[in-house]
PDB file of N, CA and C in Angstrom:
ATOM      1  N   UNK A   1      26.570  -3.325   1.107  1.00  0.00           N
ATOM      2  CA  UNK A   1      26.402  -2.627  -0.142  1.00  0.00           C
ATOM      3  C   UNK A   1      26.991  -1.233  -0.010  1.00  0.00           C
ATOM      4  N   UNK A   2      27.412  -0.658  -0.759  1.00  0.00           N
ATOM      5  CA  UNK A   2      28.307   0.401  -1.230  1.00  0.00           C
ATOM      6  C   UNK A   2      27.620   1.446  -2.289  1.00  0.00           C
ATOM      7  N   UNK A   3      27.024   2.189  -1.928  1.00  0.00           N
ATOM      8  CA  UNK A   3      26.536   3.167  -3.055  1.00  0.00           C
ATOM      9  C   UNK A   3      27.593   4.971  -3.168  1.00  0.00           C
ATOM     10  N   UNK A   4      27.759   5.315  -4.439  1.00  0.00           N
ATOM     11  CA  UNK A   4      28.088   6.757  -4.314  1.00  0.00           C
ATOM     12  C   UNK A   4      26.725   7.498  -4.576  1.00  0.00           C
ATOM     13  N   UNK A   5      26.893   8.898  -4.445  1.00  0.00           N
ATOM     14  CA  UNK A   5      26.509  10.068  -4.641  1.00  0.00           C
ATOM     15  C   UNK A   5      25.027  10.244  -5.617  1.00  0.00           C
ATOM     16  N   UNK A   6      25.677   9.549  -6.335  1.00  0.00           N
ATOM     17  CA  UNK A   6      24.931   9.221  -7.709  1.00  0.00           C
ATOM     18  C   UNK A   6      23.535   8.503  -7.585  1.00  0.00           C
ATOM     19  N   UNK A   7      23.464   7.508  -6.543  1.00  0.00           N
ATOM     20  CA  UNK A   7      22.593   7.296  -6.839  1.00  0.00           C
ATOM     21  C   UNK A   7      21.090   8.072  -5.565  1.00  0.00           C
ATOM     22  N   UNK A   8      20.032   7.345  -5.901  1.00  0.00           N
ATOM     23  CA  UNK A   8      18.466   7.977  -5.057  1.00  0.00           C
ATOM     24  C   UNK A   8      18.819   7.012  -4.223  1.00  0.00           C
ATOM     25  N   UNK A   9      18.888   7.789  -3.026  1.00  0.00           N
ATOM     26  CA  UNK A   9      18.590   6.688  -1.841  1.00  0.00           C
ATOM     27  C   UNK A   9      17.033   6.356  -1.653  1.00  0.00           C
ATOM     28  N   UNK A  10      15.786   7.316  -2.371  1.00  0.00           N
ATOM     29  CA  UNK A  10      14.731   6.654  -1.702  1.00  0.00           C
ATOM     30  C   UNK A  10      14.495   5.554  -3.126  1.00  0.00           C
ATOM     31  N   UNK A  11      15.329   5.594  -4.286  1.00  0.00           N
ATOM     32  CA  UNK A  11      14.769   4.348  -5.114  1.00  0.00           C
ATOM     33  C   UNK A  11      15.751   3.268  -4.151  1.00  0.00           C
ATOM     34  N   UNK A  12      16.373   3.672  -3.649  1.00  0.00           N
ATOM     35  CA  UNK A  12      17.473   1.726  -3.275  1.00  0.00           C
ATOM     36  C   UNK A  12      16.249   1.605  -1.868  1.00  0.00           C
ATOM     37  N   UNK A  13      15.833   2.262  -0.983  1.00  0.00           N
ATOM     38  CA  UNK A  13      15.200   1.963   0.051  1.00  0.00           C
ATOM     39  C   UNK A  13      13.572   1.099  -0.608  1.00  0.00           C
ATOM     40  N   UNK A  14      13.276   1.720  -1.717  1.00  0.00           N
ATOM     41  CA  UNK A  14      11.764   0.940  -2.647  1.00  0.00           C
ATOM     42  C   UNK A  14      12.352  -0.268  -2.991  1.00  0.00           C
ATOM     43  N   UNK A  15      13.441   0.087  -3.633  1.00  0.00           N
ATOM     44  CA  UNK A  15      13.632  -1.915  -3.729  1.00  0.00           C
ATOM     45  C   UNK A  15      14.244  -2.941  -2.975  1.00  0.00           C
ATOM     46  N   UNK A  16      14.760  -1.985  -1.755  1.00  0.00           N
ATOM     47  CA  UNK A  16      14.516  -3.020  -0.661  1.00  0.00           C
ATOM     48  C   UNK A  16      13.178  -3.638  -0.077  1.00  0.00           C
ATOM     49  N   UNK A  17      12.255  -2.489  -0.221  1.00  0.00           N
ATOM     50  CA  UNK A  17      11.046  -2.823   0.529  1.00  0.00           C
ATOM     51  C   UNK A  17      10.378  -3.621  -0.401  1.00  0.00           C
ATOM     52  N   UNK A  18      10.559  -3.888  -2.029  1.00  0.00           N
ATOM     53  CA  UNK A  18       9.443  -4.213  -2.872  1.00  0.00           C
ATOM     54  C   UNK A  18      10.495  -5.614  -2.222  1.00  0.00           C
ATOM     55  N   UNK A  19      11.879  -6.013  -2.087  1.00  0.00           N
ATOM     56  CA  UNK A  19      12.144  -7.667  -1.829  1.00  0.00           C
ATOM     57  C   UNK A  19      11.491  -7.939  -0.526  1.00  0.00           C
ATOM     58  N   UNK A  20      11.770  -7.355   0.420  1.00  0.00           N
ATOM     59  CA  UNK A  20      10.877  -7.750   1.459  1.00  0.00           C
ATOM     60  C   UNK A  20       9.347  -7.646   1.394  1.00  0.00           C
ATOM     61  N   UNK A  21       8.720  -7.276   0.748  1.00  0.00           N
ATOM     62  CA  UNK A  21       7.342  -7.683   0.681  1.00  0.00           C
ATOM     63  C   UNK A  21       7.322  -8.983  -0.752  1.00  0.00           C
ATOM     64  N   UNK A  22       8.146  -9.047  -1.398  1.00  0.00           N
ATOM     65  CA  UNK A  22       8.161 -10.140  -2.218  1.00  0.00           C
ATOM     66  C   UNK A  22       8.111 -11.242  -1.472  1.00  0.00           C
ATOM     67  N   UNK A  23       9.179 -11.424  -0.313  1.00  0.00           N
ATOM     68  CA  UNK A  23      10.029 -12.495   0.250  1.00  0.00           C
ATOM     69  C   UNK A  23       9.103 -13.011   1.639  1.00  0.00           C
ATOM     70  N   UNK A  24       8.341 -12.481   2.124  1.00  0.00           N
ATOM     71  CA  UNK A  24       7.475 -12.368   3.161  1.00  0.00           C
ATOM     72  C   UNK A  24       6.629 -13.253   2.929  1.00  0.00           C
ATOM     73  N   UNK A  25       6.320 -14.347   4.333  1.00  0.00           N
ATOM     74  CA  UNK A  25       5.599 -15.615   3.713  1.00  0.00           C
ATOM     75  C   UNK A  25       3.999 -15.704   3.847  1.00  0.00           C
ATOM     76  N   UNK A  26       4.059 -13.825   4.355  1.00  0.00           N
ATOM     77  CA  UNK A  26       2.890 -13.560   4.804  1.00  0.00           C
ATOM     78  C   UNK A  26       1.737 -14.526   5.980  1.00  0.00           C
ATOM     79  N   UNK A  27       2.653 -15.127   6.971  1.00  0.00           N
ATOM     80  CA  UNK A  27       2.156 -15.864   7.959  1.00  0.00           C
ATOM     81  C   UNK A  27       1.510 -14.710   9.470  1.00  0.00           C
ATOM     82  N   UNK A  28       2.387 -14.052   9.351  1.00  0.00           N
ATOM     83  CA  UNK A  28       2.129 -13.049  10.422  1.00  0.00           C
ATOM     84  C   UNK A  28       1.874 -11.720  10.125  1.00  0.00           C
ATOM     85  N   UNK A  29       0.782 -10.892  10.377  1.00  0.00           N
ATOM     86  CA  UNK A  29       0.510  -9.736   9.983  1.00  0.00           C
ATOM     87  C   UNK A  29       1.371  -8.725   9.943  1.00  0.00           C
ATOM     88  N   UNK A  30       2.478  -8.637  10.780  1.00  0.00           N
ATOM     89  CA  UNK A  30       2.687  -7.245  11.074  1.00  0.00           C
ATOM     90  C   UNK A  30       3.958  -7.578   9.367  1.00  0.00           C
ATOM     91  N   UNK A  31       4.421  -8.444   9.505  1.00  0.00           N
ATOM     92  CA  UNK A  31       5.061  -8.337   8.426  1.00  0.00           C
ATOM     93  C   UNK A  31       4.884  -8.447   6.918  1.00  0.00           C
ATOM     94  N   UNK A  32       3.528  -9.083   6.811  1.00  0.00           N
ATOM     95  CA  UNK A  32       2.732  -8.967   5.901  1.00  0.00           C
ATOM     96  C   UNK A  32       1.961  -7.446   5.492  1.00  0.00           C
ATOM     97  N   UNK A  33       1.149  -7.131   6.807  1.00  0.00           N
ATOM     98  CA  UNK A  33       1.204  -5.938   6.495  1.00  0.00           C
ATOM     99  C   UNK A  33       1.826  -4.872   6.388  1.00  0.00           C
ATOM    100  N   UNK A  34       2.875  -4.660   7.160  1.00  0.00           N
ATOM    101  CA  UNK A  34       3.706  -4.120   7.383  1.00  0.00           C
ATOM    102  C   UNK A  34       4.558  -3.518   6.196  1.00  0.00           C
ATOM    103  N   UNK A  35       5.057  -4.561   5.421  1.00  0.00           N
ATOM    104  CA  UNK A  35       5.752  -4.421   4.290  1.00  0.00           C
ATOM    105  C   UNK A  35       4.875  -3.704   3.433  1.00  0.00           C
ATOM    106  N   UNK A  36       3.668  -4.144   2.940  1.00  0.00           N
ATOM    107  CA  UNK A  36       2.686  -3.474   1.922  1.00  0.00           C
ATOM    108  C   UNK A  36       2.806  -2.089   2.277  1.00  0.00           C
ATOM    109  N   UNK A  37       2.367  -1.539   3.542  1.00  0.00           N
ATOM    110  CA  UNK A  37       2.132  -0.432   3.952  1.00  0.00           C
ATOM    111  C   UNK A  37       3.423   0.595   4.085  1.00  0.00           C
ATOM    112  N   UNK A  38       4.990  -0.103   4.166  1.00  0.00           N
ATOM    113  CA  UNK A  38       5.813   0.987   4.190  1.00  0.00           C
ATOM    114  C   UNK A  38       6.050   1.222   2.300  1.00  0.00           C
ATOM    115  N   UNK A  39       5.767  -0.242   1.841  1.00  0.00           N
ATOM    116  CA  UNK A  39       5.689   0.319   0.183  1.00  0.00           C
ATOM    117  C   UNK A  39       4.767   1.122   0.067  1.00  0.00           C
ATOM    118  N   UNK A  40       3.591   1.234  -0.343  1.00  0.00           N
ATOM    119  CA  UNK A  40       2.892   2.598   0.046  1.00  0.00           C
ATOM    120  C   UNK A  40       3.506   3.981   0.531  1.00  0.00           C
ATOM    121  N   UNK A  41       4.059   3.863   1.336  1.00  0.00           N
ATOM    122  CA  UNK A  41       4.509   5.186   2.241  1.00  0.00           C
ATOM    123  C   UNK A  41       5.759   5.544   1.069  1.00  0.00           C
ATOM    124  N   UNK A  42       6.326   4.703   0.789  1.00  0.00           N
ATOM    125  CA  UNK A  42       8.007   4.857  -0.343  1.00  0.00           C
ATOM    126  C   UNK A  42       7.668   5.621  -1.463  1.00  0.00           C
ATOM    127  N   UNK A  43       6.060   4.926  -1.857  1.00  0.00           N
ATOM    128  CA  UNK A  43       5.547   5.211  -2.932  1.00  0.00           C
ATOM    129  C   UNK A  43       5.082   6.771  -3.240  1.00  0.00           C
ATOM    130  N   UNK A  44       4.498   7.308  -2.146  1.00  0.00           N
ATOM    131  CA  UNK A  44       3.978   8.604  -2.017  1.00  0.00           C
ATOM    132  C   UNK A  44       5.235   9.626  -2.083  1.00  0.00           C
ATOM    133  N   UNK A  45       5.816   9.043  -1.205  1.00  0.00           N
ATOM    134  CA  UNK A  45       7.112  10.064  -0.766  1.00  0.00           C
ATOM    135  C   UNK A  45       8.182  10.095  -2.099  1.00  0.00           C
ATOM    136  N   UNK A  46       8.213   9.193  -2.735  1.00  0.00           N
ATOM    137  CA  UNK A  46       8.869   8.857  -4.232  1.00  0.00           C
ATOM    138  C   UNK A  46       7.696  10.046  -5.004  1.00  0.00           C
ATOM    139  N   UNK A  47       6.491  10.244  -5.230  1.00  0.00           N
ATOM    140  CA  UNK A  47       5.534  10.838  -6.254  1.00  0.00           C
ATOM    141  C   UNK A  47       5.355  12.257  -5.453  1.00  0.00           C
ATOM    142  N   UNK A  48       6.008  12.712  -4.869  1.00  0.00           N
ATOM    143  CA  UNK A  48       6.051  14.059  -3.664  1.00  0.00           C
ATOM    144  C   UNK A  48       4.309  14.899  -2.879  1.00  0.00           C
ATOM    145  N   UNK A  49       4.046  12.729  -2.516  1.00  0.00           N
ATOM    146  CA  UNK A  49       2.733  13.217  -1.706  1.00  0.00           C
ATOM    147  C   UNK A  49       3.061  13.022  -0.247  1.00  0.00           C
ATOM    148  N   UNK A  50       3.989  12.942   0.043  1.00  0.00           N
ATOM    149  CA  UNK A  50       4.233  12.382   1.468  1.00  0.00           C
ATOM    150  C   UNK A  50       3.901  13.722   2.494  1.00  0.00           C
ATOM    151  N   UNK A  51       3.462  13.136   3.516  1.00  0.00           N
ATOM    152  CA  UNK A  51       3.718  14.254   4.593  1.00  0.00           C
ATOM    153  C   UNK A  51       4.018  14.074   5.357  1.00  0.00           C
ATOM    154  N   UNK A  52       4.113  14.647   6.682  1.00  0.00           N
ATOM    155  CA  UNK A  52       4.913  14.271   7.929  1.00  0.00           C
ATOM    156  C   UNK A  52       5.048  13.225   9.028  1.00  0.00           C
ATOM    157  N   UNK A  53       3.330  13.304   8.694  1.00  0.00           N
ATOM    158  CA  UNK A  53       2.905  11.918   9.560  1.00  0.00           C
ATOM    159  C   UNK A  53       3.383  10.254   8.637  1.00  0.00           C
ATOM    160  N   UNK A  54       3.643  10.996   7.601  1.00  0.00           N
ATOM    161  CA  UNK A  54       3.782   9.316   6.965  1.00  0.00           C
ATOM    162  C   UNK A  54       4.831   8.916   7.232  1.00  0.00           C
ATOM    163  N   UNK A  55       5.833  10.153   7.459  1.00  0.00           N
ATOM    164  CA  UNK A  55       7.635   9.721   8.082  1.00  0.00           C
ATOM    165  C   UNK A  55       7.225   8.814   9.731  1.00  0.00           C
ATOM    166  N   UNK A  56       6.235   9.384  10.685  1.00  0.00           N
ATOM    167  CA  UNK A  56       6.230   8.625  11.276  1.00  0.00           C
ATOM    168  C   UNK A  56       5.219   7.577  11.431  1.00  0.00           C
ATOM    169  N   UNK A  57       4.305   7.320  10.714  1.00  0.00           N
ATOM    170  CA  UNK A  57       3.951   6.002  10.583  1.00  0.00           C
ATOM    171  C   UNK A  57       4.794   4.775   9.316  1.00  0.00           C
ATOM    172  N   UNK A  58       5.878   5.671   9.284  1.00  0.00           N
ATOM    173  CA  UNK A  58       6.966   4.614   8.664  1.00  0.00           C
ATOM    174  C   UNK A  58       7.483   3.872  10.008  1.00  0.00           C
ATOM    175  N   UNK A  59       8.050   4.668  10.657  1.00  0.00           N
ATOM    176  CA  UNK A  59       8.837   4.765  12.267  1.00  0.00           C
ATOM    177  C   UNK A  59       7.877   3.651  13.091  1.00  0.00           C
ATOM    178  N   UNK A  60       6.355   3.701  13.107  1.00  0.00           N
ATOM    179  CA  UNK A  60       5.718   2.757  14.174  1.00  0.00           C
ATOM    180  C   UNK A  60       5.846   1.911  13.696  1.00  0.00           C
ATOM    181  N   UNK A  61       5.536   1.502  12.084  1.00  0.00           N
ATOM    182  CA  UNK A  61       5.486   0.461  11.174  1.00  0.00           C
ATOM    183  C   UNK A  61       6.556  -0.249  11.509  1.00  0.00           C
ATOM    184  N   UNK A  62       7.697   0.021  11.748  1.00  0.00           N
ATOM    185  CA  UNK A  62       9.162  -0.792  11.493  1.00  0.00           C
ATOM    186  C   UNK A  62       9.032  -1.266  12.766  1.00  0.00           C
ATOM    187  N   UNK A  63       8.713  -0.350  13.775  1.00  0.00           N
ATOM    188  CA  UNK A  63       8.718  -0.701  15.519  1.00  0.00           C
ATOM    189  C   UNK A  63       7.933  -1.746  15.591  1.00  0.00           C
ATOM    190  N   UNK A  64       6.658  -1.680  15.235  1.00  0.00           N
ATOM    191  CA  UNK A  64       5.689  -2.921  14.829  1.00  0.00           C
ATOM    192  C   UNK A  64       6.366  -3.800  14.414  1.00  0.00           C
ATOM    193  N   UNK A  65       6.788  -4.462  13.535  1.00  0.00           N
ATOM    194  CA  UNK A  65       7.591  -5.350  12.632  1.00  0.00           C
ATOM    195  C   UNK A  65       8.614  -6.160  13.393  1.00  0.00           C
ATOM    196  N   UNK A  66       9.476  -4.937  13.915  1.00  0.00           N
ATOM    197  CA  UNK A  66      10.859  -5.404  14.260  1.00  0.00           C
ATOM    198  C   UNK A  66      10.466  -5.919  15.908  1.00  0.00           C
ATOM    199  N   UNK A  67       9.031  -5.841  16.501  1.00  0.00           N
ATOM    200  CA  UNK A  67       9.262  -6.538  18.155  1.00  0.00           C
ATOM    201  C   UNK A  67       7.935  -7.676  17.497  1.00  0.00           C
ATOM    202  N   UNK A  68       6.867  -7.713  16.920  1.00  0.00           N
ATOM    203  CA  UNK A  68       6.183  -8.657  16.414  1.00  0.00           C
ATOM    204  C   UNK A  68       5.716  -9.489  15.603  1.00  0.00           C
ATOM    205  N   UNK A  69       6.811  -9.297  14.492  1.00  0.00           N
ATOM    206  CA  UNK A  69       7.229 -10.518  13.853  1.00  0.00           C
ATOM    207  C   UNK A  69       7.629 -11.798  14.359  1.00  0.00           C
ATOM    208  N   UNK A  70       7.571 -13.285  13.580  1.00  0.00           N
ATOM    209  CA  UNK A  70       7.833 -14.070  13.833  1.00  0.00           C
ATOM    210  C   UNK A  70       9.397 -14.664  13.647  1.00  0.00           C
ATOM    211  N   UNK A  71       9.663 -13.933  12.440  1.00  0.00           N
ATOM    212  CA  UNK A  71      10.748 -14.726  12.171  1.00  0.00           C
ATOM    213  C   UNK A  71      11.863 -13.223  11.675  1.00  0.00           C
ATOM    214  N   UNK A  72      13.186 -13.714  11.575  1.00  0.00           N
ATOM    215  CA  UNK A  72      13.869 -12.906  10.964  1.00  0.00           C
ATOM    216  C   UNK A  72      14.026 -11.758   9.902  1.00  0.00           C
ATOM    217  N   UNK A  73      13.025 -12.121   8.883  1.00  0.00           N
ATOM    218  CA  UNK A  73      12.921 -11.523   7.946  1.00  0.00           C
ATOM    219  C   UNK A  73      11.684 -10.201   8.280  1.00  0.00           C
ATOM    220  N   UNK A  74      10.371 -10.623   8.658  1.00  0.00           N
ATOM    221  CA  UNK A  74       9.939  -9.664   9.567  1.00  0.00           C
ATOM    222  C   UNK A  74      10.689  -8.678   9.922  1.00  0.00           C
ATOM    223  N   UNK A  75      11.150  -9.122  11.399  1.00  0.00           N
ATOM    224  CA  UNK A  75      11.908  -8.413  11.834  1.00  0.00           C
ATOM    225  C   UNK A  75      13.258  -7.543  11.344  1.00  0.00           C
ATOM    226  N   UNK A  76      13.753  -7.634  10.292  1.00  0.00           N
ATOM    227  CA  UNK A  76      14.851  -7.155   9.874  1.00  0.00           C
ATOM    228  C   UNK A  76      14.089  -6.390   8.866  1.00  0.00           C
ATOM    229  N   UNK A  77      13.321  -6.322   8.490  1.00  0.00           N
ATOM    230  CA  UNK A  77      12.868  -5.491   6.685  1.00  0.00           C
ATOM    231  C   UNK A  77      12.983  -4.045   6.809  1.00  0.00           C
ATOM    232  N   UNK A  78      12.738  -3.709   7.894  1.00  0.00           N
ATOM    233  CA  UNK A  78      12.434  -2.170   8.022  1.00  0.00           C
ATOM    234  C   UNK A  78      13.450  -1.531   8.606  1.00  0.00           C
ATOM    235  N   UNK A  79      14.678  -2.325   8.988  1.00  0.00           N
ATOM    236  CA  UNK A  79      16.246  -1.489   9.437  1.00  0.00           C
ATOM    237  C   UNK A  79      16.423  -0.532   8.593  1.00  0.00           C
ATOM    238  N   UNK A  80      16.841  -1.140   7.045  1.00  0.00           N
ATOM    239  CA  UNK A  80      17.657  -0.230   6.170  1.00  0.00           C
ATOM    240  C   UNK A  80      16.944   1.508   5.840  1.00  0.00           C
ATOM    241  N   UNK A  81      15.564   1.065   6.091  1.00  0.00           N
ATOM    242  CA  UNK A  81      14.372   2.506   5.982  1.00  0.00           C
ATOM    243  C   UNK A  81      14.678   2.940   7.176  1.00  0.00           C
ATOM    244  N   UNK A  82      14.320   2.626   8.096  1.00  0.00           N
ATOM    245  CA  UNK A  82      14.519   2.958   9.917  1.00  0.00           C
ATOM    246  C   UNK A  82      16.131   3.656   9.418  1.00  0.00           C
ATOM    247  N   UNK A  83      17.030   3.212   9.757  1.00  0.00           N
ATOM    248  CA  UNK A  83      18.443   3.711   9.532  1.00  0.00           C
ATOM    249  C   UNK A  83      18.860   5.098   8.353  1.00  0.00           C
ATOM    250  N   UNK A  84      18.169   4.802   7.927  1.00  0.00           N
ATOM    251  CA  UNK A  84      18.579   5.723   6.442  1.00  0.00           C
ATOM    252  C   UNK A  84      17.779   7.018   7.170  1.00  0.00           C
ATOM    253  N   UNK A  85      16.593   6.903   7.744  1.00  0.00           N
ATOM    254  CA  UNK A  85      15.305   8.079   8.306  1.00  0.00           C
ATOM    255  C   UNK A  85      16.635   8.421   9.401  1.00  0.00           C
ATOM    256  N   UNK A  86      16.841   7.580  10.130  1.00  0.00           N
ATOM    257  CA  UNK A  86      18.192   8.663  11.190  1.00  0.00           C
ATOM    258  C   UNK A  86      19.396   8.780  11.233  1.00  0.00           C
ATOM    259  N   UNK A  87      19.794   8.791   9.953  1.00  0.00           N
ATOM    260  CA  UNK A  87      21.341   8.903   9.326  1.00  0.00           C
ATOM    261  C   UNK A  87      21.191  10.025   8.483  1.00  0.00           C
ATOM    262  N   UNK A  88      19.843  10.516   7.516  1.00  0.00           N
ATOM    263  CA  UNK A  88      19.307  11.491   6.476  1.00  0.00           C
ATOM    264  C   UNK A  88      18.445  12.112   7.059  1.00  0.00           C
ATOM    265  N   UNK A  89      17.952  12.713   7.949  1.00  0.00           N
ATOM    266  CA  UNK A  89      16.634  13.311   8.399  1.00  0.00           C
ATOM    267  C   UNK A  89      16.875  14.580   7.514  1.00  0.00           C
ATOM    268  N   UNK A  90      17.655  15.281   7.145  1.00  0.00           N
ATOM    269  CA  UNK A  90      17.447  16.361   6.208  1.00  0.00           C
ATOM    270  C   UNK A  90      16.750  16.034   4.958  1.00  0.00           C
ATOM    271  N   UNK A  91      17.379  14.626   4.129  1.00  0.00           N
ATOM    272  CA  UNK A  91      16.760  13.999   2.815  1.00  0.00           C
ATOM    273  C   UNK A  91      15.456  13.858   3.032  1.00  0.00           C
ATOM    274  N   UNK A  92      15.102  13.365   4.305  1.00  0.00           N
ATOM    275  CA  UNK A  92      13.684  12.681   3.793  1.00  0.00           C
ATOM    276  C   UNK A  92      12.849  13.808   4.421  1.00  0.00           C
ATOM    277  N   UNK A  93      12.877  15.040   4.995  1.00  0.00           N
ATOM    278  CA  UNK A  93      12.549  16.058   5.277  1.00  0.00           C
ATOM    279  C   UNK A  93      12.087  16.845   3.553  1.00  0.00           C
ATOM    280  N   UNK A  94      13.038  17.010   2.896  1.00  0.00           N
ATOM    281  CA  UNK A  94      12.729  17.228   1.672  1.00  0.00           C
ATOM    282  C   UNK A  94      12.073  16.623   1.268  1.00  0.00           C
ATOM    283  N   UNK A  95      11.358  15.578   1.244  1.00  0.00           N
ATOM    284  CA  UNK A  95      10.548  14.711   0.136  1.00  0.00           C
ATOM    285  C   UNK A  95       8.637  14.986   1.395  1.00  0.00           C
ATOM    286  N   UNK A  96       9.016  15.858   2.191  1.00  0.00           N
ATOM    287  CA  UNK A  96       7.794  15.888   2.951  1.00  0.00           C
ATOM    288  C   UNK A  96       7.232  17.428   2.592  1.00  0.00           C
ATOM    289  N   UNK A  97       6.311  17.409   2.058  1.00  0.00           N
ATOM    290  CA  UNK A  97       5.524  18.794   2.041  1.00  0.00           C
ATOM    291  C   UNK A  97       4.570  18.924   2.630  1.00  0.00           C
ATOM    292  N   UNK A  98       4.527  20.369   3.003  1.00  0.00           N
ATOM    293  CA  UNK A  98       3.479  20.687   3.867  1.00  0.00           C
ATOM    294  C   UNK A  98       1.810  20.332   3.872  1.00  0.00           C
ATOM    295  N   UNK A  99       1.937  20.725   2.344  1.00  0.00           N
ATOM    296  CA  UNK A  99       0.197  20.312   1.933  1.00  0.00           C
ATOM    297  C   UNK A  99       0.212  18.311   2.239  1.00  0.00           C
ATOM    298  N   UNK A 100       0.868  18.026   1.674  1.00  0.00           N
ATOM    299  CA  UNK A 100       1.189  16.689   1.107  1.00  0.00           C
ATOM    300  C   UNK A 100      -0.124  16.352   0.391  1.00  0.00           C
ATOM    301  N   UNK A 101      -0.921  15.482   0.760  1.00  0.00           N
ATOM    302  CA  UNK A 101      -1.809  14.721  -0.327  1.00  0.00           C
ATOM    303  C   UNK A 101      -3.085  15.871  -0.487  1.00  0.00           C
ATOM    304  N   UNK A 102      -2.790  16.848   0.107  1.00  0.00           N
ATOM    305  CA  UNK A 102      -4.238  17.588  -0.277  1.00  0.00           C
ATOM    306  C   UNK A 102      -3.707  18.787  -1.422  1.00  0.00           C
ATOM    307  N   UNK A 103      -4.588  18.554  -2.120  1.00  0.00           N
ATOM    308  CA  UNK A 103      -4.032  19.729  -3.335  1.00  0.00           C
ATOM    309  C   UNK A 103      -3.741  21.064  -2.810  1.00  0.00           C
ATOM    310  N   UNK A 104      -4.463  21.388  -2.245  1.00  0.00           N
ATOM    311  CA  UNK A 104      -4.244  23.230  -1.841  1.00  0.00           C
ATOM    312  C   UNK A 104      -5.092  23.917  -2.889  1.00  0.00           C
ATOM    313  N   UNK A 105      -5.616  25.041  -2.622  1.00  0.00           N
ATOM    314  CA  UNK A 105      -6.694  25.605  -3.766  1.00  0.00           C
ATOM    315  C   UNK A 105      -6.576  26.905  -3.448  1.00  0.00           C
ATOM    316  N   UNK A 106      -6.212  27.947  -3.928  1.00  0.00           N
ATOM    317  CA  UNK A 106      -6.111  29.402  -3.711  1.00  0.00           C
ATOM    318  C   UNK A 106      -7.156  30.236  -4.004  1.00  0.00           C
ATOM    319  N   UNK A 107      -8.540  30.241  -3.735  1.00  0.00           N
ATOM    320  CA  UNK A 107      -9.474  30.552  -4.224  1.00  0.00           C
ATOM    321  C   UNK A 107      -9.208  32.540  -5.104  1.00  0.00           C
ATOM    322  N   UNK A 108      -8.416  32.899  -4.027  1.00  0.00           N
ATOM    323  CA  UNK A 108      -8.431  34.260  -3.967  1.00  0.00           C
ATOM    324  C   UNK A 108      -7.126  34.403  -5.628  1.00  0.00           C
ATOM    325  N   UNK A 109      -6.889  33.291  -5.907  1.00  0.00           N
ATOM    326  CA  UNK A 109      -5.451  33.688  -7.060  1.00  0.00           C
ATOM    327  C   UNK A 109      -6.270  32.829  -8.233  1.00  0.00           C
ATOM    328  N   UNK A 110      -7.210  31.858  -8.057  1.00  0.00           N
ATOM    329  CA  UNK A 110      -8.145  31.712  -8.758  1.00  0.00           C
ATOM    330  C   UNK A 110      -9.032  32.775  -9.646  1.00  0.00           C
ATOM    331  N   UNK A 111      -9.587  33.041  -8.518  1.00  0.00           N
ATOM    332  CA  UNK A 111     -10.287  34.086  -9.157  1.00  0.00           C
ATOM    333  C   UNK A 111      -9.833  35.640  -9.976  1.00  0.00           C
ATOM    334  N   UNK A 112      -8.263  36.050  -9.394  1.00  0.00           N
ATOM    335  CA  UNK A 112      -7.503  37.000 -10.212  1.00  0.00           C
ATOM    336  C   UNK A 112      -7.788  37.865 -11.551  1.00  0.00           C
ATOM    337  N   UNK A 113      -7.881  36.722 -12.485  1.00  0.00           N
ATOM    338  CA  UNK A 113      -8.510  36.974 -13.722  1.00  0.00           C
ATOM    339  C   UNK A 113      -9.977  37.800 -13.795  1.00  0.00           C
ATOM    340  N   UNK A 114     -10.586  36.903 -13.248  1.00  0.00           N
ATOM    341  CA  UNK A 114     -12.187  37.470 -13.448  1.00  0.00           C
ATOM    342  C   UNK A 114     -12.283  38.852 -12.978  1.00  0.00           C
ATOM    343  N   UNK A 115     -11.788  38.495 -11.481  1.00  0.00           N
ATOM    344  CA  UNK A 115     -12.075  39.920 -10.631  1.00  0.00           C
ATOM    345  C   UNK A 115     -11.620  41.147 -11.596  1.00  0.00           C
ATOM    346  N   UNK A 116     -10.289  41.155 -12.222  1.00  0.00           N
ATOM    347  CA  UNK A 116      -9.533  41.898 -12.785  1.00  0.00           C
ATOM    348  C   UNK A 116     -10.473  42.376 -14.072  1.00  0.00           C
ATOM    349  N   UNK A 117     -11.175  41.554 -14.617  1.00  0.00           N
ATOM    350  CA  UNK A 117     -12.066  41.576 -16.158  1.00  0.00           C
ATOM    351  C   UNK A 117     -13.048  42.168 -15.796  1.00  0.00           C
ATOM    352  N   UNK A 118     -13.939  41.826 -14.470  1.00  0.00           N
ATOM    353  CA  UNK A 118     -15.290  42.387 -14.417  1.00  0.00           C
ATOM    354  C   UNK A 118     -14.717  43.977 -13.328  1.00  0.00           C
ATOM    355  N   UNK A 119     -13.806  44.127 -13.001  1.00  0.00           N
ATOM    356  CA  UNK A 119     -13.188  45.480 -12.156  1.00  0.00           C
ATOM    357  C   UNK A 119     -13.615  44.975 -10.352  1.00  0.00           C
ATOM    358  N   UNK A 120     -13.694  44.000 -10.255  1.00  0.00           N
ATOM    359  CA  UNK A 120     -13.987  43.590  -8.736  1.00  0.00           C
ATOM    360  C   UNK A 120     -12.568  43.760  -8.009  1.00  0.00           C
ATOM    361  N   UNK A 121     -12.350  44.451  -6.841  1.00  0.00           N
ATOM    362  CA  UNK A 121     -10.851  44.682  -6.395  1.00  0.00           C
ATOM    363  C   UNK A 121     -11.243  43.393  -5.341  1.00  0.00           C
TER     364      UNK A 121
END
């Protein structure tokens, strides 16, 4: 396959992963689970909750997959993600934030207003 510029590499990497978890005969876990769980991970990192650790429990996930799977398809699902993570490490660096899934709460920029209304410095 041949893509330009144009397009999201992390939407072509989701619909690789949504065929391989389609296509999966779900006989053996790691590829059964496996697949669910890097969709998940695509999913976050697509909605900009991802964080750092999820880049590498993408990385064990595929390692998982690709030595304990049964059959081919297993084993092959998680190349094109695996490959793309060390061909792009700048791209998918961007889609990782620091907070990631925890909101962050600034209590002190919260409160700004009030302090400012009632004269509290």
């Amino acid at each position: 396959m041949i893509f330009n510029h144009k397009r999201d590499l992390l939407k072509i990497l989701v619909n690789f992963t949504e065929f391989f978890k389609g296509e999966s005969c779900g006989v053996c876990t790691p590829c059964r689970a496996g697949n669910f769980i890097l969709s998940r991970k695509l999913e976050l990192l697509s909605r900009g909750l991802g964080r750092g650790a999820d880049l590498e429990e993408i990385r064990q996930w595929g390692n998982l997959m690709t030595t304990a799977s049964r059959c081919g398809l297993g084993k092959g699902a998680s190349n094109a993600l695996i490959n793309a993570m060390d061909k792009f490490p700048v791209y998918f660096q961007k889609l990782v934030h620091s907070k990631g899934r925890e909101k962050g709460f600034d209590l002190d920029s919260a409160l700004g207003d009030y302090r400012e209304a009632v004269g509290i410095k």
